[in-house]
C-alpha atoms as a PDB file:
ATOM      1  CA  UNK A   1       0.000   0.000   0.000  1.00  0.00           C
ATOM      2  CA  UNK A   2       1.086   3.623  -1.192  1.00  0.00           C
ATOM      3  CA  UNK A   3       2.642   5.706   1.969  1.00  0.00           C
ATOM      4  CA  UNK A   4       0.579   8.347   2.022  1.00  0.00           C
ATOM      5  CA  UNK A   5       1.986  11.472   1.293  1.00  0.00           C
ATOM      6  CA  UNK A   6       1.593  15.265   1.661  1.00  0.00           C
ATOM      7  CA  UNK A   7       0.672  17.261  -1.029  1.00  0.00           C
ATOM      8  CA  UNK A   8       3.045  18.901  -3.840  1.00  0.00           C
ATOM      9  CA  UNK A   9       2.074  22.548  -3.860  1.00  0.00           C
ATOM     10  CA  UNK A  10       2.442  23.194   0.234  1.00  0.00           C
ATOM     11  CA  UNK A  11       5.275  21.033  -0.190  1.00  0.00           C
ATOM     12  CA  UNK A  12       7.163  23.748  -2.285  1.00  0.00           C
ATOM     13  CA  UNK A  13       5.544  26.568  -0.700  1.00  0.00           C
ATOM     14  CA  UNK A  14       7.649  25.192   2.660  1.00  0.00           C
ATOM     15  CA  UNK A  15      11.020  24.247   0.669  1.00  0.00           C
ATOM     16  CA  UNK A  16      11.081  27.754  -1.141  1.00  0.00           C
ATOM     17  CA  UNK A  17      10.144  29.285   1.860  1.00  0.00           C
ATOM     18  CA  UNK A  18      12.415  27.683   4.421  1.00  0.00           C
ATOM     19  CA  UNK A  19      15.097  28.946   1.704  1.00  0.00           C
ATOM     20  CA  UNK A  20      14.566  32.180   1.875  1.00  0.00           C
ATOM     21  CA  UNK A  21      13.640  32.780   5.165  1.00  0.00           C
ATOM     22  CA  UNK A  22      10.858  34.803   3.494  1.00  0.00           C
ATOM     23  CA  UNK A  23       7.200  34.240   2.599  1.00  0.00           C
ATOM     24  CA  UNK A  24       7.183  37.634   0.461  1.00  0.00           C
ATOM     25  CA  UNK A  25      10.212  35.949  -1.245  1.00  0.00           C
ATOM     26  CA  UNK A  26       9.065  32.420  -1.612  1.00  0.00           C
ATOM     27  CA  UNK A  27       5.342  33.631  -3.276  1.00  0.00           C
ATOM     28  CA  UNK A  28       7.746  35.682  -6.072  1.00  0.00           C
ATOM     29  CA  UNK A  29       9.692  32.914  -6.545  1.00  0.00           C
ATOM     30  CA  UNK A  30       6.284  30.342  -6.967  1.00  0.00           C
ATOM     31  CA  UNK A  31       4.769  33.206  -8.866  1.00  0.00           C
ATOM     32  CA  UNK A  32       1.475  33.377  -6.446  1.00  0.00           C
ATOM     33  CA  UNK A  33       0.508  35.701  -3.679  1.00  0.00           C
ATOM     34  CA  UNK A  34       1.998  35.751   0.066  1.00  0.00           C
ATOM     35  CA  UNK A  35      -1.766  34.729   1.273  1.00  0.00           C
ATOM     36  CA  UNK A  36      -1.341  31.667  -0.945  1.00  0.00           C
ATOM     37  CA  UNK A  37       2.019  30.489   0.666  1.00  0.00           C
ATOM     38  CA  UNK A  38       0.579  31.267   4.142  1.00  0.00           C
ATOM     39  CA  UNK A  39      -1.838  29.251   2.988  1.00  0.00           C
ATOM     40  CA  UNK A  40      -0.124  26.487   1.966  1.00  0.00           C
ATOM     41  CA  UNK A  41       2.349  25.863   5.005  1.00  0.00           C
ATOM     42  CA  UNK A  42      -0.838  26.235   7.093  1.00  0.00           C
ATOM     43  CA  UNK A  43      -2.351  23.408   5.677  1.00  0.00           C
ATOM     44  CA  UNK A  44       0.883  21.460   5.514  1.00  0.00           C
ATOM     45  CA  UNK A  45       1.159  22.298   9.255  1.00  0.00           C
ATOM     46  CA  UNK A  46      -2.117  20.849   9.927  1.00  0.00           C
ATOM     47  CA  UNK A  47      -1.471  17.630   7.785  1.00  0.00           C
ATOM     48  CA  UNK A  48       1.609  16.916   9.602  1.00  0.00           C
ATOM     49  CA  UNK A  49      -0.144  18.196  13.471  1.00  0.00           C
ATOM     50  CA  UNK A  50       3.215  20.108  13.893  1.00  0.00           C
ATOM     51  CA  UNK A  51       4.809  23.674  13.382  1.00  0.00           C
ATOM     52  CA  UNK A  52       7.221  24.154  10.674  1.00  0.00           C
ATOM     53  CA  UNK A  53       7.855  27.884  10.797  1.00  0.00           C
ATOM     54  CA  UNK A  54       8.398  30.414  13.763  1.00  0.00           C
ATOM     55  CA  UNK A  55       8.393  34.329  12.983  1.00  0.00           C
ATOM     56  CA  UNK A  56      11.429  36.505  13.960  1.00  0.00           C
ATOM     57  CA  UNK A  57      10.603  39.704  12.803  1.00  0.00           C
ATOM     58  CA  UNK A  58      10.040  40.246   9.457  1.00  0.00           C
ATOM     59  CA  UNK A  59      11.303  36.747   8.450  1.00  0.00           C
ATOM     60  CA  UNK A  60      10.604  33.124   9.385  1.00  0.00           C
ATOM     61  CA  UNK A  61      12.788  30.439  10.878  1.00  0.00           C
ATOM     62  CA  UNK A  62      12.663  26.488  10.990  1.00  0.00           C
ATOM     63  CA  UNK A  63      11.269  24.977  14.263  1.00  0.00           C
ATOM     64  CA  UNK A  64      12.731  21.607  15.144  1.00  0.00           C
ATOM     65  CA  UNK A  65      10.193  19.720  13.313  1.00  0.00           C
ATOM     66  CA  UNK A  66      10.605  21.833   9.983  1.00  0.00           C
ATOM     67  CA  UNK A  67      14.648  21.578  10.130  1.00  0.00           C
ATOM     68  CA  UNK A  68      13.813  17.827  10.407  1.00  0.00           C
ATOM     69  CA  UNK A  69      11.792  17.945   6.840  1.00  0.00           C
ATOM     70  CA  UNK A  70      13.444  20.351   4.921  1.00  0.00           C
ATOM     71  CA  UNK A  71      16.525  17.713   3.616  1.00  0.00           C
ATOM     72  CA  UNK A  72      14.257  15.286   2.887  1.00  0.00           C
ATOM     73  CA  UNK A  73      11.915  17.666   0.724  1.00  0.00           C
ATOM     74  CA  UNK A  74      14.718  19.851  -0.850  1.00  0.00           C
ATOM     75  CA  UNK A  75      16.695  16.254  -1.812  1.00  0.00           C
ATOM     76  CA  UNK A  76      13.330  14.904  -3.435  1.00  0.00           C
ATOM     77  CA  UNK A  77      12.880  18.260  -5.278  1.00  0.00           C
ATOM     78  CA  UNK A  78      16.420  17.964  -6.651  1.00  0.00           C
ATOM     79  CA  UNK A  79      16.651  14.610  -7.683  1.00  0.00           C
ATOM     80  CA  UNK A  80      13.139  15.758  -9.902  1.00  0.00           C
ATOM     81  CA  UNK A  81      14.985  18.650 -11.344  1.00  0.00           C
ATOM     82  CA  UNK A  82      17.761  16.459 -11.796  1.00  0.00           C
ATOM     83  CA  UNK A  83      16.235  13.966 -13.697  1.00  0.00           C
ATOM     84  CA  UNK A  84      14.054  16.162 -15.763  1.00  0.00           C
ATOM     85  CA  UNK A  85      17.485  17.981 -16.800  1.00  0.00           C
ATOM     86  CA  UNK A  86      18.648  14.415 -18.071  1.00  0.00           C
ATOM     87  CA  UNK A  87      15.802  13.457 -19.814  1.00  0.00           C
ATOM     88  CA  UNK A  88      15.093  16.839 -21.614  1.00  0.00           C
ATOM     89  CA  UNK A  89      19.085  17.365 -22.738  1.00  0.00           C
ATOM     90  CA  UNK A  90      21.271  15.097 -24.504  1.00  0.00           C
ATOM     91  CA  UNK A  91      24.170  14.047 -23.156  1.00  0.00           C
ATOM     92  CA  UNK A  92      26.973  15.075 -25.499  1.00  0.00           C
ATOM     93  CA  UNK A  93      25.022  17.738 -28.190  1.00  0.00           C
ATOM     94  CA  UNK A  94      23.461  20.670 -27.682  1.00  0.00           C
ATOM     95  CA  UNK A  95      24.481  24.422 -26.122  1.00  0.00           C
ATOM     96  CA  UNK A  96      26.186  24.851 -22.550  1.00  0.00           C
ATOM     97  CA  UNK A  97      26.655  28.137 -21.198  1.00  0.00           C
ATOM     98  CA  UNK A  98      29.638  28.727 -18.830  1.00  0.00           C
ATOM     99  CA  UNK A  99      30.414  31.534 -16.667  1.00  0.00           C
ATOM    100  CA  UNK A 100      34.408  31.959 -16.195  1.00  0.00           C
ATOM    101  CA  UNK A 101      36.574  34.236 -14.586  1.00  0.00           C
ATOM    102  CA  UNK A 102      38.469  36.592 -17.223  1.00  0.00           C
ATOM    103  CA  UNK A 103      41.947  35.998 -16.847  1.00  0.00           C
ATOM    104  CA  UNK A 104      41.251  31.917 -16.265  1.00  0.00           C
ATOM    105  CA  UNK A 105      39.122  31.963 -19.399  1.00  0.00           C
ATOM    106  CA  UNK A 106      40.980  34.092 -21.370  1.00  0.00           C
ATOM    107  CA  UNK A 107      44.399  32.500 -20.318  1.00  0.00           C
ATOM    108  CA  UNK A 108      44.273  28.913 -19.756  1.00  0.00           C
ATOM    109  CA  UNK A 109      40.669  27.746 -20.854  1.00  0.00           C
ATOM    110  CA  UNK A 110      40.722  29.501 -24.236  1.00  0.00           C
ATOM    111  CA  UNK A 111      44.067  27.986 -25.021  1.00  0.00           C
ATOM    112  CA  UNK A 112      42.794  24.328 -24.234  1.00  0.00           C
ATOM    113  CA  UNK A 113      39.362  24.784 -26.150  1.00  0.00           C
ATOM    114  CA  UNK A 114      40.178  22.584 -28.962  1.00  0.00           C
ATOM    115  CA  UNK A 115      40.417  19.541 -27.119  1.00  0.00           C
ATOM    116  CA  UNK A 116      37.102  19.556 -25.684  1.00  0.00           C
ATOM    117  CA  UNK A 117      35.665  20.569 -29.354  1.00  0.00           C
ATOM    118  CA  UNK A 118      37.486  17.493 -30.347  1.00  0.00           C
ATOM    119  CA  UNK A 119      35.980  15.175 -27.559  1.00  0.00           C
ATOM    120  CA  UNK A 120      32.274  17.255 -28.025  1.00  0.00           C
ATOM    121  CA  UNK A 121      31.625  18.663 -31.584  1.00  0.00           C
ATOM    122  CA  UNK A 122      28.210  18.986 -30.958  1.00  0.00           C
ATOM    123  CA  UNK A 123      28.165  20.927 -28.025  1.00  0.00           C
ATOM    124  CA  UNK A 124      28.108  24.650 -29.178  1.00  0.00           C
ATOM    125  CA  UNK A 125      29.547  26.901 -25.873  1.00  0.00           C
ATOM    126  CA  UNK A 126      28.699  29.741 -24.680  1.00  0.00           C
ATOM    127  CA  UNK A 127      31.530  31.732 -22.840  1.00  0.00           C
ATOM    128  CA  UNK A 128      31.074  34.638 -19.854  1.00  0.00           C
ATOM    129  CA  UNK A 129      33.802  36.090 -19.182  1.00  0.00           C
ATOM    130  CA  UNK A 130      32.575  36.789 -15.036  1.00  0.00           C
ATOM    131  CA  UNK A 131      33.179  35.858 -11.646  1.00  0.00           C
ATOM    132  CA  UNK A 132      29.909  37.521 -10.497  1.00  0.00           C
ATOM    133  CA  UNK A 133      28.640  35.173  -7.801  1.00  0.00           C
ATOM    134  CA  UNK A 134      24.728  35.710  -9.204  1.00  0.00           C
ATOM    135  CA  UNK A 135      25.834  33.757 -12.247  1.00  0.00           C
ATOM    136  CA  UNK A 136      25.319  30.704  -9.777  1.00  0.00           C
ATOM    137  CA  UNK A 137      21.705  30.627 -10.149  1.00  0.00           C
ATOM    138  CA  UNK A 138      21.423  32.889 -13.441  1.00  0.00           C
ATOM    139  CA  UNK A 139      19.040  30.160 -15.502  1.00  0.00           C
ATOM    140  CA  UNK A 140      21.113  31.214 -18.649  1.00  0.00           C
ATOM    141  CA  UNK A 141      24.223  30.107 -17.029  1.00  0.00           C
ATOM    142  CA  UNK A 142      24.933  26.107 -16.460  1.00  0.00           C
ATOM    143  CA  UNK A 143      28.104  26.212 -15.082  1.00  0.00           C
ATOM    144  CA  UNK A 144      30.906  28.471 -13.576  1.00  0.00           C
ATOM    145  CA  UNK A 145      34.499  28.674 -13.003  1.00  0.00           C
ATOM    146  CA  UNK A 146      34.890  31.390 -10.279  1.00  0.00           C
ATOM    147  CA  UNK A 147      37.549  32.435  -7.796  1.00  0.00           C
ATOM    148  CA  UNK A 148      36.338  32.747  -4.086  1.00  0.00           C
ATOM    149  CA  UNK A 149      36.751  31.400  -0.582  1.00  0.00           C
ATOM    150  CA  UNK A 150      34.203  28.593  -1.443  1.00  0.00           C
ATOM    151  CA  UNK A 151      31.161  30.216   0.887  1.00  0.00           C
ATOM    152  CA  UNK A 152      28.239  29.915  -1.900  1.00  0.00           C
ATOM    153  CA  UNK A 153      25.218  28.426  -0.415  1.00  0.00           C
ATOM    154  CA  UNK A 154      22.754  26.178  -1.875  1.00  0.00           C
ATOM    155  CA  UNK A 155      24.461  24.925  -5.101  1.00  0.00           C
ATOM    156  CA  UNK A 156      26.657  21.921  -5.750  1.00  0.00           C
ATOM    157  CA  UNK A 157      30.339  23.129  -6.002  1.00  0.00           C
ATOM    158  CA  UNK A 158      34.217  21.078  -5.713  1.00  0.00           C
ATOM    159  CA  UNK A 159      37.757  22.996  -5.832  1.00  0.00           C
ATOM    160  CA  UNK A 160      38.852  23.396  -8.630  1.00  0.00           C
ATOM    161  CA  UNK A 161      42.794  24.473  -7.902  1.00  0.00           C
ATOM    162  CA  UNK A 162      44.210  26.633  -5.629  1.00  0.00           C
ATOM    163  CA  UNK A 163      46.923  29.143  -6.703  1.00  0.00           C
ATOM    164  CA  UNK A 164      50.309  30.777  -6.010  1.00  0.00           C
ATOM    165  CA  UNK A 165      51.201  34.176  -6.708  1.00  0.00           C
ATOM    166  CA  UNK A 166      54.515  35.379  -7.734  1.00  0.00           C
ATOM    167  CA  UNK A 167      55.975  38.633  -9.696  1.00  0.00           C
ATOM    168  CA  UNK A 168      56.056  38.328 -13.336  1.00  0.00           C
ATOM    169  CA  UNK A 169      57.753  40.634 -15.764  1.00  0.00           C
ATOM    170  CA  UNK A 170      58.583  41.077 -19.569  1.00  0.00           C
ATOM    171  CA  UNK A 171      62.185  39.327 -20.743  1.00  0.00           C
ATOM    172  CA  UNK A 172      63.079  42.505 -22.956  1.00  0.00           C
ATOM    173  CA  UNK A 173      61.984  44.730 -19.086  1.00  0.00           C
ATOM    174  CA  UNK A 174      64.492  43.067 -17.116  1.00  0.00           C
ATOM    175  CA  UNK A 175      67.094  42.938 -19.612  1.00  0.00           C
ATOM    176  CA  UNK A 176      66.744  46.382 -19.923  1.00  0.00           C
ATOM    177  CA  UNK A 177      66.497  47.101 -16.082  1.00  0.00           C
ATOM    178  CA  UNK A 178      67.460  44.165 -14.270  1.00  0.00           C
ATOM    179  CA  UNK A 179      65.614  42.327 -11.344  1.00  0.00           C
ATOM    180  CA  UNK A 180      68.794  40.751  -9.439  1.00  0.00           C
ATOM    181  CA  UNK A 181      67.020  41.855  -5.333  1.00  0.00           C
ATOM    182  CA  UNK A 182      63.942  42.700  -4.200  1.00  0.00           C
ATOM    183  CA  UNK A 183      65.124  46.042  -3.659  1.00  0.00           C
ATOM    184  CA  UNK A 184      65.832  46.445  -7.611  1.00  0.00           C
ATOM    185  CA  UNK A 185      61.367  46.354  -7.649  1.00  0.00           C
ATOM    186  CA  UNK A 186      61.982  50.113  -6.520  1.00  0.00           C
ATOM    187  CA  UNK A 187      62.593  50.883  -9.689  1.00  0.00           C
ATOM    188  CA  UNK A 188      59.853  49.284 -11.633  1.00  0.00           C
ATOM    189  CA  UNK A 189      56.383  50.234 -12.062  1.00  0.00           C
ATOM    190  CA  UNK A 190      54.063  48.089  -9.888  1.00  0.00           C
ATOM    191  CA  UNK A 191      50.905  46.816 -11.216  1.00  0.00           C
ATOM    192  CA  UNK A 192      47.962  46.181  -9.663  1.00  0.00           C
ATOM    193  CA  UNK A 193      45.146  43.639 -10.575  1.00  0.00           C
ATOM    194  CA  UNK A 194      43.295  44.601  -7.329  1.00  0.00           C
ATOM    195  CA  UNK A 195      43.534  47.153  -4.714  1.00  0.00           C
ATOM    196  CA  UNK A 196      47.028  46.184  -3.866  1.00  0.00           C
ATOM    197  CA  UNK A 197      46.268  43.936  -0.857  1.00  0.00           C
ATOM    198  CA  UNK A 198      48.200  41.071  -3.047  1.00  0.00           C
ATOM    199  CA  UNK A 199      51.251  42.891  -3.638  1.00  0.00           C
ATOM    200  CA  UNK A 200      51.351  43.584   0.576  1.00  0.00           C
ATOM    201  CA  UNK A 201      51.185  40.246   0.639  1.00  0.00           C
ATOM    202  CA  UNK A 202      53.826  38.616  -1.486  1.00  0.00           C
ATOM    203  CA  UNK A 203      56.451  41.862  -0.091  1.00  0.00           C
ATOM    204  CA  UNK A 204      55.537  40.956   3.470  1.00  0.00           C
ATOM    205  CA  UNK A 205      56.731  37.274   2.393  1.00  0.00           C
ATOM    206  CA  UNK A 206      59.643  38.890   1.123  1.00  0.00           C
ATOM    207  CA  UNK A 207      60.547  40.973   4.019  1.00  0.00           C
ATOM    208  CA  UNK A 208      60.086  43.921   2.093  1.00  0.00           C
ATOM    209  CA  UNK A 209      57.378  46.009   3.467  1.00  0.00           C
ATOM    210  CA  UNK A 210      59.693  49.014   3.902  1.00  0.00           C
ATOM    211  CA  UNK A 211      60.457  49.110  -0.123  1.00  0.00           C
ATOM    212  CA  UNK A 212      59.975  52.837  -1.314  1.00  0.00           C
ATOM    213  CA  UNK A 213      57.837  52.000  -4.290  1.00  0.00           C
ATOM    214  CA  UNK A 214      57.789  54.073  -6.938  1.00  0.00           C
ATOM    215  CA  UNK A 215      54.917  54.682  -9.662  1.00  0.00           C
ATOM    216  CA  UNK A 216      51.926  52.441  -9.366  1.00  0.00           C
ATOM    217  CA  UNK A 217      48.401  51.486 -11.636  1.00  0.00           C
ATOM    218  CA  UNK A 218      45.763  49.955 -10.781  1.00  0.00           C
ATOM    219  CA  UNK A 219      44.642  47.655 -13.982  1.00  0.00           C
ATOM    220  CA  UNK A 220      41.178  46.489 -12.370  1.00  0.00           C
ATOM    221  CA  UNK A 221      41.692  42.778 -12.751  1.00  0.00           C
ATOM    222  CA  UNK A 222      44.645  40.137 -12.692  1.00  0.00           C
ATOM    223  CA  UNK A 223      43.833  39.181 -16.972  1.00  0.00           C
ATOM    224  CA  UNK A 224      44.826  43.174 -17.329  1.00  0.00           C
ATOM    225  CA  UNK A 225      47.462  43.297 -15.171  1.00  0.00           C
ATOM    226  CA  UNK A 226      49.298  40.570 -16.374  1.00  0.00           C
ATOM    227  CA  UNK A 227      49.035  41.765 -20.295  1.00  0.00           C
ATOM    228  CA  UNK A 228      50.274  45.015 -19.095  1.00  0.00           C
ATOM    229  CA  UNK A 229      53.681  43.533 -18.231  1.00  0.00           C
ATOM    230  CA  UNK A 230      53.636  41.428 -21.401  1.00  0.00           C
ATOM    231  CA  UNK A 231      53.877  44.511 -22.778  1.00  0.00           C
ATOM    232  CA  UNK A 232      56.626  45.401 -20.731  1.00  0.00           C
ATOM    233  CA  UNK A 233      54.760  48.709 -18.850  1.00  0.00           C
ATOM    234  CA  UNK A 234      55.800  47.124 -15.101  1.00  0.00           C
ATOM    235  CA  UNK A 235      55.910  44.309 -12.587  1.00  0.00           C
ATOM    236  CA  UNK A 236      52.513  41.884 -12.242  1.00  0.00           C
ATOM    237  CA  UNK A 237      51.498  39.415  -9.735  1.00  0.00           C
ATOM    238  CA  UNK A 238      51.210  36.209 -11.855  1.00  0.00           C
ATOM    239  CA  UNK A 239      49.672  33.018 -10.530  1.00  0.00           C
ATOM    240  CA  UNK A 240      50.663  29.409 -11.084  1.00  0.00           C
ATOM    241  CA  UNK A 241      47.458  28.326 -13.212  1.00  0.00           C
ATOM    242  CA  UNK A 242      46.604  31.774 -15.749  1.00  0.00           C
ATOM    243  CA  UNK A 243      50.632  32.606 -15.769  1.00  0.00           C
ATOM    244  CA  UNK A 244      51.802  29.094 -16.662  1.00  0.00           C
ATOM    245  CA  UNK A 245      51.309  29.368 -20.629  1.00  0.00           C
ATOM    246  CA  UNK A 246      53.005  32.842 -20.683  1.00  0.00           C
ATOM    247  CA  UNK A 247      56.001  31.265 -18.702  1.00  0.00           C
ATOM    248  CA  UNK A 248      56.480  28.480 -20.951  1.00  0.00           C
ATOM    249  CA  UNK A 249      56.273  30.626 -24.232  1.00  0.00           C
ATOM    250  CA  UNK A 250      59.051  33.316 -22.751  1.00  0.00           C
ATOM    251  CA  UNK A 251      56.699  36.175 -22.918  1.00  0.00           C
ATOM    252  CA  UNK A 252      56.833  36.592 -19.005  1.00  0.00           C
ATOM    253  CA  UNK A 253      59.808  35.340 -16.517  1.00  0.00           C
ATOM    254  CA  UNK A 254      59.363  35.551 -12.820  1.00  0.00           C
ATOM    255  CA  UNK A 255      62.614  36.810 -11.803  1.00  0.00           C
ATOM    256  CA  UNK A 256      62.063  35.808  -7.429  1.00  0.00           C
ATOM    257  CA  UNK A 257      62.122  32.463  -6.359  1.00  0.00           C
ATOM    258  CA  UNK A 258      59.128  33.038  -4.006  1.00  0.00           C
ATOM    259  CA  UNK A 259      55.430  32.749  -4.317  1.00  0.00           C
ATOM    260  CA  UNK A 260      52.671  32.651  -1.801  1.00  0.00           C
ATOM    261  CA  UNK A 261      49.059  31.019  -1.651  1.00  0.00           C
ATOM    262  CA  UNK A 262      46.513  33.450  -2.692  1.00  0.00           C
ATOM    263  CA  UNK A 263      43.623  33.951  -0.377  1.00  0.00           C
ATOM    264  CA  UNK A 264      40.607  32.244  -2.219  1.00  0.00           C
ATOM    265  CA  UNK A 265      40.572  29.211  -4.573  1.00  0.00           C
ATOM    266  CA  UNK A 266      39.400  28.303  -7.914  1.00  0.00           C
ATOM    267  CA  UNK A 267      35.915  25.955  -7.612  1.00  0.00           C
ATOM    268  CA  UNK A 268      33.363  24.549  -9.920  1.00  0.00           C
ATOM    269  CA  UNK A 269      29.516  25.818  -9.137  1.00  0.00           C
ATOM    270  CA  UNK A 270      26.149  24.958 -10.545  1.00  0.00           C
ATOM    271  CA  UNK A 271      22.959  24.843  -9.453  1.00  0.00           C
ATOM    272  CA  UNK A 272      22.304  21.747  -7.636  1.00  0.00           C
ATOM    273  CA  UNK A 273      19.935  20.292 -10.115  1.00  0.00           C
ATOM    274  CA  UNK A 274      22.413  20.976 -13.181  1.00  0.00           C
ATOM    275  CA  UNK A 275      25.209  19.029 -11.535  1.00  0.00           C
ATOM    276  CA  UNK A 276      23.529  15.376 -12.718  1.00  0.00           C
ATOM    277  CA  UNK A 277      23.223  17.017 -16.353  1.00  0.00           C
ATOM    278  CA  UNK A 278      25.290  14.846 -18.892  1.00  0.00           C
ATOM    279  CA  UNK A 279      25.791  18.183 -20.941  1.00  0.00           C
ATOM    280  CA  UNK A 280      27.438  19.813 -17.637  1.00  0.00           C
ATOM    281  CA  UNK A 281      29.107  16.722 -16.039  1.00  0.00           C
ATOM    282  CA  UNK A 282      31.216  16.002 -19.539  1.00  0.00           C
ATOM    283  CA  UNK A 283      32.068  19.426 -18.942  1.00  0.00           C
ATOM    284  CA  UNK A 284      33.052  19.078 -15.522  1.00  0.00           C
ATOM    285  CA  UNK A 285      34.614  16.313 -16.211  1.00  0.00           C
ATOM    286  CA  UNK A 286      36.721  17.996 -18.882  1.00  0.00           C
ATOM    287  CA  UNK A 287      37.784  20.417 -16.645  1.00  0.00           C
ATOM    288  CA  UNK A 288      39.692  18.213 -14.021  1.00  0.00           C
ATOM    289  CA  UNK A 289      40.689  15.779 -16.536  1.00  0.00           C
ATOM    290  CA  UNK A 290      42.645  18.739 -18.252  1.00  0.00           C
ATOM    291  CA  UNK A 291      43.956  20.315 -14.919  1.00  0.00           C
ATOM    292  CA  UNK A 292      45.233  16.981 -13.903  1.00  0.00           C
ATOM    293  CA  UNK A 293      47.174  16.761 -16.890  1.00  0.00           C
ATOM    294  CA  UNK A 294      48.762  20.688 -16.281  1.00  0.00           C
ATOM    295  CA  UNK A 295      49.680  18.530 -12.431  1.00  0.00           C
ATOM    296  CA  UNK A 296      51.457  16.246 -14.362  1.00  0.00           C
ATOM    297  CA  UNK A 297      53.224  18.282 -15.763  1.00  0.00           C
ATOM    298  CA  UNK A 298      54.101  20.479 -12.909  1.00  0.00           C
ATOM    299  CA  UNK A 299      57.375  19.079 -12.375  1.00  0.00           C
ATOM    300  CA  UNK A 300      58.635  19.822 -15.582  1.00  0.00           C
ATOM    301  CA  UNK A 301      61.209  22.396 -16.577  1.00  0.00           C
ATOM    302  CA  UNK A 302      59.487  25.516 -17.558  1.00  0.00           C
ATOM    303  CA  UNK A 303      61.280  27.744 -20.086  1.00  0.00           C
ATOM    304  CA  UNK A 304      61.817  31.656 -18.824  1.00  0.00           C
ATOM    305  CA  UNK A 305      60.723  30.866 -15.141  1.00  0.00           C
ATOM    306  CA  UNK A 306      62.573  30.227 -11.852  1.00  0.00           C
ATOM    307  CA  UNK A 307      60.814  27.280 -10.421  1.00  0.00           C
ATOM    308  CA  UNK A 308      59.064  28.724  -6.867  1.00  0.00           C
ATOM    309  CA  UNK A 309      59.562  27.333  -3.276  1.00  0.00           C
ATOM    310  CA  UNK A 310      56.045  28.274  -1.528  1.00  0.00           C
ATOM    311  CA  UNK A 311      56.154  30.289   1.395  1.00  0.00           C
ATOM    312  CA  UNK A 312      53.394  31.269   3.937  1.00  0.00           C
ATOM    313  CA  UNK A 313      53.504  34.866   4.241  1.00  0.00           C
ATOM    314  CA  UNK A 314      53.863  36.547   7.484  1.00  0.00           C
ATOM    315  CA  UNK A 315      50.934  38.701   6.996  1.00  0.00           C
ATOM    316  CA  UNK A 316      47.992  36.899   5.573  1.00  0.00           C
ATOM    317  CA  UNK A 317      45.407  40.209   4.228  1.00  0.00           C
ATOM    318  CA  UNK A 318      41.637  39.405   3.563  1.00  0.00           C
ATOM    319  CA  UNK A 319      40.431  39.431   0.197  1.00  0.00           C
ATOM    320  CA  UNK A 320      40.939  37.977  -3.131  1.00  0.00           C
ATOM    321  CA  UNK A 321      41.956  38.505  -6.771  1.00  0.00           C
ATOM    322  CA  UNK A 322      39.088  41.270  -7.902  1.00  0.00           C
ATOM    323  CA  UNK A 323      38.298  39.867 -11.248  1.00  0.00           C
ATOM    324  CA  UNK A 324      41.023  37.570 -11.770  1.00  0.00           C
END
């Protein structure tokens, strides 16, 4: 015999709720009116003969017995999203949308685009240049790539890499003005691909907090900062994953053998009920397939680049790569 089960509709009206913390929120998200969710969680209350909701001011929170229900309901809601993804798109045809961050898409993903065309001709890509944390539930985007500390609620996400940062400069700069110390940085142009809380960082590593530095811009994001000293205008902070192809060709050397961790990582997000997608797991799948390979490589020589030693800086700032 059937277990008897509650109803859909007050079912969702007390998942999207229980979300948001909001019934104004939950009725815009179900598209009806705030009666109609009150409604609904009233009735589910009475169904169950327990209270699911508690007000604290303008917003409701979970009693016991609605923190006990709310896994079980948002898990059943998922795996229907989930498998309604899979049976409406195929597995390896068809258009993916990815949100990346610039100087990751531009510098390493770009360059490694004609494998997965070569695996997946029939998926056609679309590709966002963004690390805007909205793109996580944008329902144009499938997928992102973003930089952060990893803190995104209520999607499915896995680390991706983490990264080192270490100066990186021009070969015809530093032939022309040398790097040999530290202290020779005084007399380079220092630039910026946030607001200069990295650069703190790697100098504190280095001892060199005191350095008088001399002019200074501020490029707006890491992808800008580093093709500014490709172009020989100044001294970057390059990091071990965007930096790597740059190294190898000779069109940037990092003249210190020092690096330190950056703050925030590099992770994989998607909605929860995209993860299960064939489209967006070959794509995932992709991703760490072809960073696993850059591992492998890791140990290898790289032409135009003293090889780092990793240290852990003495002062470790808050923050993270603004648009890396």
């Amino acid at each position: 015999m059937a277990k008897r089960l509650p109803p859909l509709n007050p079912l969702r009206a007390f998942e999207a709720t229980a979300r948001h913390g909001s019934l104004t929120k939950a009725a815009s998200e179900l598209n009806v009116t705030h009666g109609a969710i009150s409604h609904q969680i009233k009735a589910l209350e009475q169904s169950l003969g327990v209270k699911l909701f508690e007000r604290a001011g303008q917003r409701v929170k979970l009693t016991p017995h609605g923190a006990e229900l709310l896994p079980a309901v948002s898990s059943a809601f998922d795996g229907i999203a989930a498998a309604t993804q899979r049976m409406t798109r195929p597995a390896s045809s068809g258009t993916l949308s990815v949100s990346c961050v610039p100087a990751l898409l531009l510098l390493w993903m770009t360059p490694r685009l004609g494998s997965f065309m070569a695996q997946y001709p029939d998926i056609r890509l679309t590709l966002i240049p963004s690390n805007d944390a909205k793109d996580i539930r944008a329902p144009q985007i499938d997928v992102c790539v973003h930089y952060g500390d990893g803190s995104w609620t209520d999607c499915w996400m896995r680390k991706w890499s983490g990264l080192e940062l270490f100066p990186v400069v021009s070969p015809t700069l530093i032939n022309n003005r040398p790097i040999r110390s530290v202290r020779d940085l005084a007399d380079h142009v220092f630039l910026h691909g946030d607001d200069g809380r990295e650069w703190h960082t790697w100098l504190a590593a280095a001892d060199a907090l005191d350095l008088e530095r001399g002019r200074r811009h501020h490029l707006g994001d890491a992808r800008m900062a580093v093709e500014a000293a490709v172009h020989g205008h100044g001294v970057a902070l390059g990091d071990s994953v965007t930096a790597s192809s740059l190294l190898a060709r000779g069109m940037l050397v990092a003249p210190f053998s020092l690096s330190v961790p950056a703050v925030d990582d590099f992770y994989v997000v998607c909605r929860n009920e995209m993860k299960s997608t064939p489209i967006v797991q070959l794509f995932i799948d992709w991703l760490f397939a072809e960073k696993a390979q850059d591992d492998g490589r890791a140990d290898a020589p790289v032409a135009g680049r003293v090889v780092t030693r990793r240290k852990r800086p003495a002062l470790r700032v808050i923050g993270g790569r603004t648009g890396i």
